[in-house]
Every structure is written in structure tokens, then in C-alpha cells.
C-alpha atoms as a PDB file:
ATOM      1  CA  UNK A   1      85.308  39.144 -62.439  1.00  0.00           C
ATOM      2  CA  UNK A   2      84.066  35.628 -62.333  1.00  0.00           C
ATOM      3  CA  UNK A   3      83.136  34.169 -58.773  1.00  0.00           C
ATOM      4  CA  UNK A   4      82.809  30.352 -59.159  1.00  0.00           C
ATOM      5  CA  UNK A   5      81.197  27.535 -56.466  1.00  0.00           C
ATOM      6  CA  UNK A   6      84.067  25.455 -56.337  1.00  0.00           C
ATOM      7  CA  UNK A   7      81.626  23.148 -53.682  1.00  0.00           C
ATOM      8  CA  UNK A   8      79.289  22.684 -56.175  1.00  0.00           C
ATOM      9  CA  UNK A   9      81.276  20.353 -58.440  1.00  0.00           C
ATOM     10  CA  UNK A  10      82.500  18.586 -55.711  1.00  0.00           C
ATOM     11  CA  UNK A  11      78.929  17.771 -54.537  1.00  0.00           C
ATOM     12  CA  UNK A  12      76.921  17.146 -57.580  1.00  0.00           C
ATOM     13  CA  UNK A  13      77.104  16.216 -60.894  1.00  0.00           C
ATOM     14  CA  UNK A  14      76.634  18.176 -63.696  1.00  0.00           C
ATOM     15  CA  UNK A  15      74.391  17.204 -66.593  1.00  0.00           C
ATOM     16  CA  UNK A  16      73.539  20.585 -68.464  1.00  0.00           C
ATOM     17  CA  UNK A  17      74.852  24.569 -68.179  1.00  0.00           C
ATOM     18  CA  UNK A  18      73.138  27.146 -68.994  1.00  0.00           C
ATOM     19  CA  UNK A  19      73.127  31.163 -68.662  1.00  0.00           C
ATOM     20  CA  UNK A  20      70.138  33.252 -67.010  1.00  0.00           C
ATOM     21  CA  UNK A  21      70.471  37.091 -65.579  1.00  0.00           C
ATOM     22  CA  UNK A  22      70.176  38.355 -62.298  1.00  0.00           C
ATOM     23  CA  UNK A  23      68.245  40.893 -60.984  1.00  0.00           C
ATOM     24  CA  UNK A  24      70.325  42.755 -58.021  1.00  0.00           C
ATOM     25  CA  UNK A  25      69.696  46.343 -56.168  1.00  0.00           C
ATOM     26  CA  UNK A  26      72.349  48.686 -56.779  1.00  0.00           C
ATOM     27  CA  UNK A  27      74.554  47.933 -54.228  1.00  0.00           C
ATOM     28  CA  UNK A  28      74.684  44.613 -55.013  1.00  0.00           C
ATOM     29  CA  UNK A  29      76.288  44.866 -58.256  1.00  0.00           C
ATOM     30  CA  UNK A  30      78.905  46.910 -57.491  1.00  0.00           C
ATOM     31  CA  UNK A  31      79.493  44.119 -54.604  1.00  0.00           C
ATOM     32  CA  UNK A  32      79.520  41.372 -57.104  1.00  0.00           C
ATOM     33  CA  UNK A  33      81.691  42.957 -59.064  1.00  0.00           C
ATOM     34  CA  UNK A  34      84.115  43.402 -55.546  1.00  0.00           C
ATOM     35  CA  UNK A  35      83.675  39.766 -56.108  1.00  0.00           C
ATOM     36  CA  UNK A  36      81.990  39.629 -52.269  1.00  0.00           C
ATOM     37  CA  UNK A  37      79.578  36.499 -53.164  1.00  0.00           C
ATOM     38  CA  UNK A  38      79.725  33.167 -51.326  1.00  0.00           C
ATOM     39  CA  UNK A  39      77.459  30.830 -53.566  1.00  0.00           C
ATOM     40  CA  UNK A  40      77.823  27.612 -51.644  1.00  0.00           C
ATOM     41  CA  UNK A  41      74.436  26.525 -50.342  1.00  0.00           C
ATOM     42  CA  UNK A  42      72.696  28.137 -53.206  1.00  0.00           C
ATOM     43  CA  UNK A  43      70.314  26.671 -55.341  1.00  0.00           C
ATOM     44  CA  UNK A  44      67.111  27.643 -57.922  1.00  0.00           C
ATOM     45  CA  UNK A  45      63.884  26.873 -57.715  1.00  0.00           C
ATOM     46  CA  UNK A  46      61.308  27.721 -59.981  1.00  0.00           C
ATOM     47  CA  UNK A  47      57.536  29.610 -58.530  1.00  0.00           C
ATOM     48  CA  UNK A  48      54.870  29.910 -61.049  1.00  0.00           C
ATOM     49  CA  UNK A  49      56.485  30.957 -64.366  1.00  0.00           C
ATOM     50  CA  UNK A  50      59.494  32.668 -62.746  1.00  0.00           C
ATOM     51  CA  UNK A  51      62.532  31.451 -61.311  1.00  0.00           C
ATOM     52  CA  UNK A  52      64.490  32.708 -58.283  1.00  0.00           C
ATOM     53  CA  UNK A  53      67.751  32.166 -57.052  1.00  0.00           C
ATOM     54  CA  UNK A  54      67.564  31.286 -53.186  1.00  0.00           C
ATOM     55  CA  UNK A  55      70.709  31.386 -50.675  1.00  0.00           C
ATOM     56  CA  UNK A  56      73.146  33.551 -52.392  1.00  0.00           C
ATOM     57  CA  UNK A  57      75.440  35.761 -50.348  1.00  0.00           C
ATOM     58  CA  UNK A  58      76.382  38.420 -51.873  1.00  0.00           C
ATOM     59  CA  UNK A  59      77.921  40.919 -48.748  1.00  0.00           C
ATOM     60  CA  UNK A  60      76.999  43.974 -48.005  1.00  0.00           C
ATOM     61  CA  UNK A  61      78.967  47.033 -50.156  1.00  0.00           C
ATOM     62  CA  UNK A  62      81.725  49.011 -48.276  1.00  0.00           C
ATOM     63  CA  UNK A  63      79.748  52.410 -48.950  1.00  0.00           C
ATOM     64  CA  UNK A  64      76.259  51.517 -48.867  1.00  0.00           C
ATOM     65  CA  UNK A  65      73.803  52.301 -46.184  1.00  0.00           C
ATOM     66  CA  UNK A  66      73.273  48.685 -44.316  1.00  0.00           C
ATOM     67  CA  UNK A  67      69.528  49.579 -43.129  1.00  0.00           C
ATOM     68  CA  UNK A  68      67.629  46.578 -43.879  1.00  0.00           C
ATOM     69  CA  UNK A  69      69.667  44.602 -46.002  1.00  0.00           C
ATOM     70  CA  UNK A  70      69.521  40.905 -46.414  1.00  0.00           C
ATOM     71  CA  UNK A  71      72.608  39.131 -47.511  1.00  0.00           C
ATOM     72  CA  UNK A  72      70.473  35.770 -48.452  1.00  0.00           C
ATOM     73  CA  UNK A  73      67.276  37.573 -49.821  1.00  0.00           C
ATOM     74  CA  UNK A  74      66.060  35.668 -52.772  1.00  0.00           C
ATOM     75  CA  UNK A  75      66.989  36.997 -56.063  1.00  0.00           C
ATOM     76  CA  UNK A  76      64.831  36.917 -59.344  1.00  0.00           C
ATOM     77  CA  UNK A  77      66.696  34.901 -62.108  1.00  0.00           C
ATOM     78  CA  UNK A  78      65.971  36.467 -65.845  1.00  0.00           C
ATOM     79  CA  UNK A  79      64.876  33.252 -68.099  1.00  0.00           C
ATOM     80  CA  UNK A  80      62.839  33.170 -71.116  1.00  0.00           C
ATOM     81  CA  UNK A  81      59.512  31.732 -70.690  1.00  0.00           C
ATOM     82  CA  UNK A  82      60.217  28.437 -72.862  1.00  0.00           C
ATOM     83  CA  UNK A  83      63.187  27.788 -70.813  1.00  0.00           C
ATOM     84  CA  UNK A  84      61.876  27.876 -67.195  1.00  0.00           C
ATOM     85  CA  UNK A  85      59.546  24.936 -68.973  1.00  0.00           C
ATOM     86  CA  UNK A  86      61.837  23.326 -70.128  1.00  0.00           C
ATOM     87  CA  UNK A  87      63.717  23.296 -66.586  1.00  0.00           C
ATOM     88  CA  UNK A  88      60.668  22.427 -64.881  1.00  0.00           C
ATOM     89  CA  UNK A  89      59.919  19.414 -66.697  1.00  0.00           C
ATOM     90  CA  UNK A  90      63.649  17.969 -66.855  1.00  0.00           C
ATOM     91  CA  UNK A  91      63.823  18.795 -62.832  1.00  0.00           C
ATOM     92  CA  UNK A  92      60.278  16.604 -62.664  1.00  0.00           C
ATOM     93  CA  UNK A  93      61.175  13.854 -64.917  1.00  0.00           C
ATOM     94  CA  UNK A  94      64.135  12.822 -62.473  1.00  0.00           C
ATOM     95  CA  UNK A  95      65.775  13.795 -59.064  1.00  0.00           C
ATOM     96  CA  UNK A  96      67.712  16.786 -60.715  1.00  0.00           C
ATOM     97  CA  UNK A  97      68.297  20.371 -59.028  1.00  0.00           C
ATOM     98  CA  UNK A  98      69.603  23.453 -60.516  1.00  0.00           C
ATOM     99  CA  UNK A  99      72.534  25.047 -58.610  1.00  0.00           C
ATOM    100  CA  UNK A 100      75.066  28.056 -59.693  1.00  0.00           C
ATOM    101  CA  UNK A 101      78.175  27.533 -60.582  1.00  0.00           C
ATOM    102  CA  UNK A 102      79.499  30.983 -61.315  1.00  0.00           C
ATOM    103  CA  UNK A 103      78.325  34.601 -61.144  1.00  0.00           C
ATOM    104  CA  UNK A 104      80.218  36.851 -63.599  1.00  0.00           C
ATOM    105  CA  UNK A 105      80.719  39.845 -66.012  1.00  0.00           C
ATOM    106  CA  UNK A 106      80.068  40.263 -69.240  1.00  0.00           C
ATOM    107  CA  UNK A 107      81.903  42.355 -71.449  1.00  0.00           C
ATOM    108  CA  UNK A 108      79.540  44.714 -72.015  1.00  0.00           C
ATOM    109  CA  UNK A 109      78.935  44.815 -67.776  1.00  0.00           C
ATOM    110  CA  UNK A 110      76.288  42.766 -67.417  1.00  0.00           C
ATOM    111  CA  UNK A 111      76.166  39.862 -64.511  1.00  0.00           C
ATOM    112  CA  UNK A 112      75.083  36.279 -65.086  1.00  0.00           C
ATOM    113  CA  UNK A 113      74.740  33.603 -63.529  1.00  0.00           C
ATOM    114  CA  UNK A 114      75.845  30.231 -64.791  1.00  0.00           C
ATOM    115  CA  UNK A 115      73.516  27.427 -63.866  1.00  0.00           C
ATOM    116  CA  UNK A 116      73.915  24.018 -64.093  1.00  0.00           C
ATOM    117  CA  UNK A 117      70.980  21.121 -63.871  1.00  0.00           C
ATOM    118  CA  UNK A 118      72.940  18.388 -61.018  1.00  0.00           C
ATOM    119  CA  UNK A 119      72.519  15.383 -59.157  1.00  0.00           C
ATOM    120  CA  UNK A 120      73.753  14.565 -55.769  1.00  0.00           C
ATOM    121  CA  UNK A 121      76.741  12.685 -55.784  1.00  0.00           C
ATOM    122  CA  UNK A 122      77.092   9.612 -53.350  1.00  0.00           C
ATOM    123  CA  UNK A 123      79.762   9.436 -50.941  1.00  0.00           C
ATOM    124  CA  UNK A 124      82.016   6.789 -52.543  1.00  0.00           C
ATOM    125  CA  UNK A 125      81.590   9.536 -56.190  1.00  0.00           C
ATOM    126  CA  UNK A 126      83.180  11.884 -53.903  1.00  0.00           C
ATOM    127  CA  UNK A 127      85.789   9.684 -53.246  1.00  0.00           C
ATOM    128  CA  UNK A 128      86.111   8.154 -56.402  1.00  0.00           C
ATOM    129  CA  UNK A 129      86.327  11.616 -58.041  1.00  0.00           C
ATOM    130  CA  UNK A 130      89.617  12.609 -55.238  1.00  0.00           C
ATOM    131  CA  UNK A 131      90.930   9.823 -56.477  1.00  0.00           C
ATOM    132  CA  UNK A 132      90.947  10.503 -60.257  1.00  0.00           C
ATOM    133  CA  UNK A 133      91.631  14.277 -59.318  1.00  0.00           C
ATOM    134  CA  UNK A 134      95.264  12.702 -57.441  1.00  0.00           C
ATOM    135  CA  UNK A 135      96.260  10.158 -60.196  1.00  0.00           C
ATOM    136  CA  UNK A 136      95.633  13.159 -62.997  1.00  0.00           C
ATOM    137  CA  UNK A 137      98.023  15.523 -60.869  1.00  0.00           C
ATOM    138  CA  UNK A 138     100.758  12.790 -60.630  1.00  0.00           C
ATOM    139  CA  UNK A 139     100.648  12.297 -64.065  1.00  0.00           C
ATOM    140  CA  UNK A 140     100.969  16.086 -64.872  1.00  0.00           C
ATOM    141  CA  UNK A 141     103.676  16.476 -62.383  1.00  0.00           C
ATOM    142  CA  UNK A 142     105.943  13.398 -64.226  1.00  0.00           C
ATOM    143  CA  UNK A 143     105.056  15.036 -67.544  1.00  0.00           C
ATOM    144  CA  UNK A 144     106.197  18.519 -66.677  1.00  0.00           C
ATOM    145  CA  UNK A 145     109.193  16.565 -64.549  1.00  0.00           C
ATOM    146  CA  UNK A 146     110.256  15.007 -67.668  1.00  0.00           C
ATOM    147  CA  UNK A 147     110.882  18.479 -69.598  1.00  0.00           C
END
């Protein structure tokens, strides 16, 4: 199961992916793995030495008892040490955030997150980047027309 934010390379660009854990409540996981997650808004921030994933919903499960459950409760991300400094002093150096692209499965069951280092596109990227996304479907459709 692989839940991707589709918004997120529309509204940034992407400099650097990386791979960190999550740590969820029971419920939760078998929810992600329902694929109920919404992931636009979402970003990472890091506190201290630890990092946490902010604005994530992930929906409440089916069977699970609702009592006190928040949908956007921050999350803990699992980094090594050496690489929350090593975020921290890329995201200082310039204007950069750090926003999900993905939540998924692993084959042996575990659930990442994939997490890319972004800056903010301007409006006229956005449309510059339609535009290239158009011209590279027209070609592809005269290619395949030509078979």
C-alpha cells in the first residue's frame, strides 16, 4: 500500500528524498494500511534532537473505539541522530522545508514515510511545470498514435 501527496510535487520542489519511520498507535496502522491518510498540508519539523511529523490525517479505523482520538495529532518520525543534524543544518543554511511525499509498506510490514527536503515553487513554476506536463502528454499520445 503506498499513499502518495500528489500536492506536494505540485507545490514545491524537490531537492533530496529520504526514508524515516513512523511511530503510530495501533489503530493507526491498520488505518494506513486501509490506505485512510490524507498527507496534504503536512510537513516536519524538527524539536530538540527529535523530529515529528505535524498535520497528517490518518482517519479514524472502522473498528476502533473513537474516544479521544486526534486525526492531526503529531506523530514522532524515527531518524538516526546524525541525520536529524544533518536536516537541521541544510533546512538553516537556506529556505528549505521537509514535507512527505508518501507513507507506505515495507515488505516485511513496516510503514515509512518518504520525505523529501523542498522549496516553494512560485506561481509562474506552477505554470511553467503544467505546461511541460501538457507538451510531454502530446508527445506520448503521437508516439503511441503512431504504432
Amino acid at each position: 500500500m503506498k499513499i502518495t501527496n500528489k500536492r506536494a510535487l505540485y507545490e514545491y520542489e524537490v531537492f533530496e528524498r529520504f526514508e524515516a519511520g513512523i511511530n503510530l498507535l495501533g489503530a493507526e496502522v491498520k488505518a494506513v494500511k486501509l490506505g485512510h491518510v490524507d498527507l496534504t498540508g503536512s510537513h516536519m519539523r524538527i524539536v530538540g534532537s527529535e523530529a515529528y511529523l505535524l498535520n497528517a490525517k490518518i482517519f479514524t479505523y472502522q473498528y476502533a473505539r473513537p474516544e479521544n482520538y486526534d486525526e492531526r495529532r503529531t506523530r514522532k518520525l524515527l531518524l538516526h541522530k546524525r541525520e536529524i543534524i544533518a536536516l537541521r543544518s541544510k533546512m538553516e543554511g537556506s529556505r528549505l522545508t521537509i514535507v512527505p511525499l508518501a507513507l507506505y509498506t515495507t515488505r516485511r510490514n513496516l510503514i515509512k514515510v518518504e520525505l523529501a527536503l523542498v522549496k516553494g515553487k512560485k506561481q509562474y513554476d506552477k505554470r511553467q511545470s503544467i505546461k511541460k506536463r501538457d507538451l510531454d502528454r502530446e508527445a506520448e499520445s503521437e508516439v503511441s498514435a503512431k504504432r
